[in-house]
Protein backbone atom coordinates (compact mmCIF):
# COMPACT_ATOMS: atom_id res chain seq x y z
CA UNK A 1 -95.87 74.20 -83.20
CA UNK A 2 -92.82 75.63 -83.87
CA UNK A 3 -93.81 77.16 -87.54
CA UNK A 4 -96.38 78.83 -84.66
CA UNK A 5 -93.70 79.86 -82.45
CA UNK A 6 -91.22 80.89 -85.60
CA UNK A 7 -94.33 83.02 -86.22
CA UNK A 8 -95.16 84.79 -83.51
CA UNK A 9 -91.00 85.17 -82.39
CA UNK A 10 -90.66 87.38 -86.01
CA UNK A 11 -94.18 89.51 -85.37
CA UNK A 12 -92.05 92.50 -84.55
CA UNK A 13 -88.26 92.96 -84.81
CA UNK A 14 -88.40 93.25 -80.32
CA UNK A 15 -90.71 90.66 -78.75
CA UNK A 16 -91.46 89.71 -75.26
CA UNK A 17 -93.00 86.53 -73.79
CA UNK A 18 -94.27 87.57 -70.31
CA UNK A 19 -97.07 86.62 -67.76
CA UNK A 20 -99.59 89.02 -68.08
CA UNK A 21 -100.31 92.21 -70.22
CA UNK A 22 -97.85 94.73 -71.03
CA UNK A 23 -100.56 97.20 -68.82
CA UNK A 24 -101.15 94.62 -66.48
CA UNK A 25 -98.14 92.38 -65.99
CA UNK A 26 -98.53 89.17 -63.32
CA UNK A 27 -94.92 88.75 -62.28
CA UNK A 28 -92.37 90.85 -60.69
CA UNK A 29 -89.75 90.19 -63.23
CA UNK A 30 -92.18 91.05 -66.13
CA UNK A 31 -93.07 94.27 -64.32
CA UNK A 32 -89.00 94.89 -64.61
CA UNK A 33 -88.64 94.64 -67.86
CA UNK A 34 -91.42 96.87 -69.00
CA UNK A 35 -90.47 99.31 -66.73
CA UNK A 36 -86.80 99.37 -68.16
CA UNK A 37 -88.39 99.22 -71.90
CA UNK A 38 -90.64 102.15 -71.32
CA UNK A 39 -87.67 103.72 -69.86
CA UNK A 40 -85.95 103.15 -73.12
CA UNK A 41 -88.77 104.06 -75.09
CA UNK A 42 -87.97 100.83 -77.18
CA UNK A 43 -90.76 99.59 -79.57
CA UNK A 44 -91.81 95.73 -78.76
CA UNK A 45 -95.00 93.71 -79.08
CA UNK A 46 -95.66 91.39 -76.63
CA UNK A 47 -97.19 87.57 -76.07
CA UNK A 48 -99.19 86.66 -72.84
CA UNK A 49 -97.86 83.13 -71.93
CA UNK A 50 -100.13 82.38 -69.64
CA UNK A 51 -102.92 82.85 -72.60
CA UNK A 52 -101.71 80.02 -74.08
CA UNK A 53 -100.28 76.68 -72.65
CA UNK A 54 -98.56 75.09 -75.52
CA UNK A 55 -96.98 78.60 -76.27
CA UNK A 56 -95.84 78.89 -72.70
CA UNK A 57 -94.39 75.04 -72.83
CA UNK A 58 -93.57 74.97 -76.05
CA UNK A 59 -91.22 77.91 -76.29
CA UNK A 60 -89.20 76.59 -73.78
CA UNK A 61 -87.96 73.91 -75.20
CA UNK A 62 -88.22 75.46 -78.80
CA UNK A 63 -85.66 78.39 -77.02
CA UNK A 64 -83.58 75.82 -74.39
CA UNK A 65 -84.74 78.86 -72.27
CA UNK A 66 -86.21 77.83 -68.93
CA UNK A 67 -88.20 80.57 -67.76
CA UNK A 68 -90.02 83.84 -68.48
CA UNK A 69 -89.63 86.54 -69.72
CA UNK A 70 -88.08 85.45 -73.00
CA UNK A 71 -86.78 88.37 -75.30
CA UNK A 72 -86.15 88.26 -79.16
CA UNK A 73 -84.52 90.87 -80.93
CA UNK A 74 -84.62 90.27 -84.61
CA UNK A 75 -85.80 86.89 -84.26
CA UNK A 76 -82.78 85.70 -82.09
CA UNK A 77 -83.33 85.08 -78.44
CA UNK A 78 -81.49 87.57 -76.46
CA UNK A 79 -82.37 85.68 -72.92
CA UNK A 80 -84.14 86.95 -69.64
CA UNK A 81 -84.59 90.07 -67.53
CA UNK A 82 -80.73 89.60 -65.94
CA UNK A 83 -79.05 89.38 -69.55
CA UNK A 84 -81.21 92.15 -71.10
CA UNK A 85 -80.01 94.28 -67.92
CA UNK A 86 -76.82 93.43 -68.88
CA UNK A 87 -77.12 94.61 -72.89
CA UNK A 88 -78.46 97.47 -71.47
CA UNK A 89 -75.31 98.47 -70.13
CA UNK A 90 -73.48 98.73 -73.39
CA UNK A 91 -74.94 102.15 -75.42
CA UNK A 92 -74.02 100.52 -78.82
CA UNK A 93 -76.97 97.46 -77.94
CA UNK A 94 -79.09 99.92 -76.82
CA UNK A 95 -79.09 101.86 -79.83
CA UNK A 96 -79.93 98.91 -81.82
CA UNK A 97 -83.49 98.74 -80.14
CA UNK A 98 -86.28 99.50 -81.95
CA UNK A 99 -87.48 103.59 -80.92
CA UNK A 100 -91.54 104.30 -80.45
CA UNK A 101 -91.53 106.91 -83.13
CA UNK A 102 -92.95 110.15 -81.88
C-alpha cells in the first residue's frame, strides 16, 4: 500500500486528496481549497478519497495526517486547508506553485 500511496502522492508535483471531484467537491473544506487554487491558478491533480477506502485510511496513517484534504507539494505533505491558507500568505511559497500554463 504505501508503494501505492508513494505513487499516486508523486503523480504531479501539487496533489490533493479531497472528498469528491475537483468539479464536484463533497465537503466544505474541499470546496475551500479549490476555490483558493483556482484563485491562484496553481496546477494540481487531484485523488477522490472517498473512491477508494484503503486510500482514504491508508494515507492517514502513511501521512500521521488525520483528516482531509491532504496537500503534497513535491511529494512532501504540506498539511490541510488551515496550513495551506497560511503558505498562502507568504508570496515567496506562492510562487513556488505549479502555474496552469496559458
Amino acid at each position: 500500500m504505501d508503494k501505492r500511496l508513494a505513487s499516486l502522492i508523486n503523480q504531479s508535483r501539487l496533489m490533493i486528496f479531497i472528498k469528491g471531484e475537483p468539479d464536484a467537491p463533497k465537503c466544505g473544506f474541499t470546496r475551500q481549497l479549490l476555490e483558493l487554487l483556482k484563485d491562484l491558478k496553481a496546477d494540481f491533480s487531484s485523488f477522490d478519497i472517498l473512491s477508494d477506502e484503503q486510500v482514504r485510511q491508508g494515507l492517514k496513517e502513511y501521512s500521521k495526517w488525520p483528516t482531509y484534504p491532504q496537500i503534497y507539494l513535491d511529494g512532501e505533505l504540506l498539511g490541510g486547508l488551515d496550513v495551506f491558507r497560511e503558505e498562502i500568505s507568504d508570496k515567496s511559497f506562492v510562487e513556488k506553485l505549479p502555474k496552469i500554463s496559458s
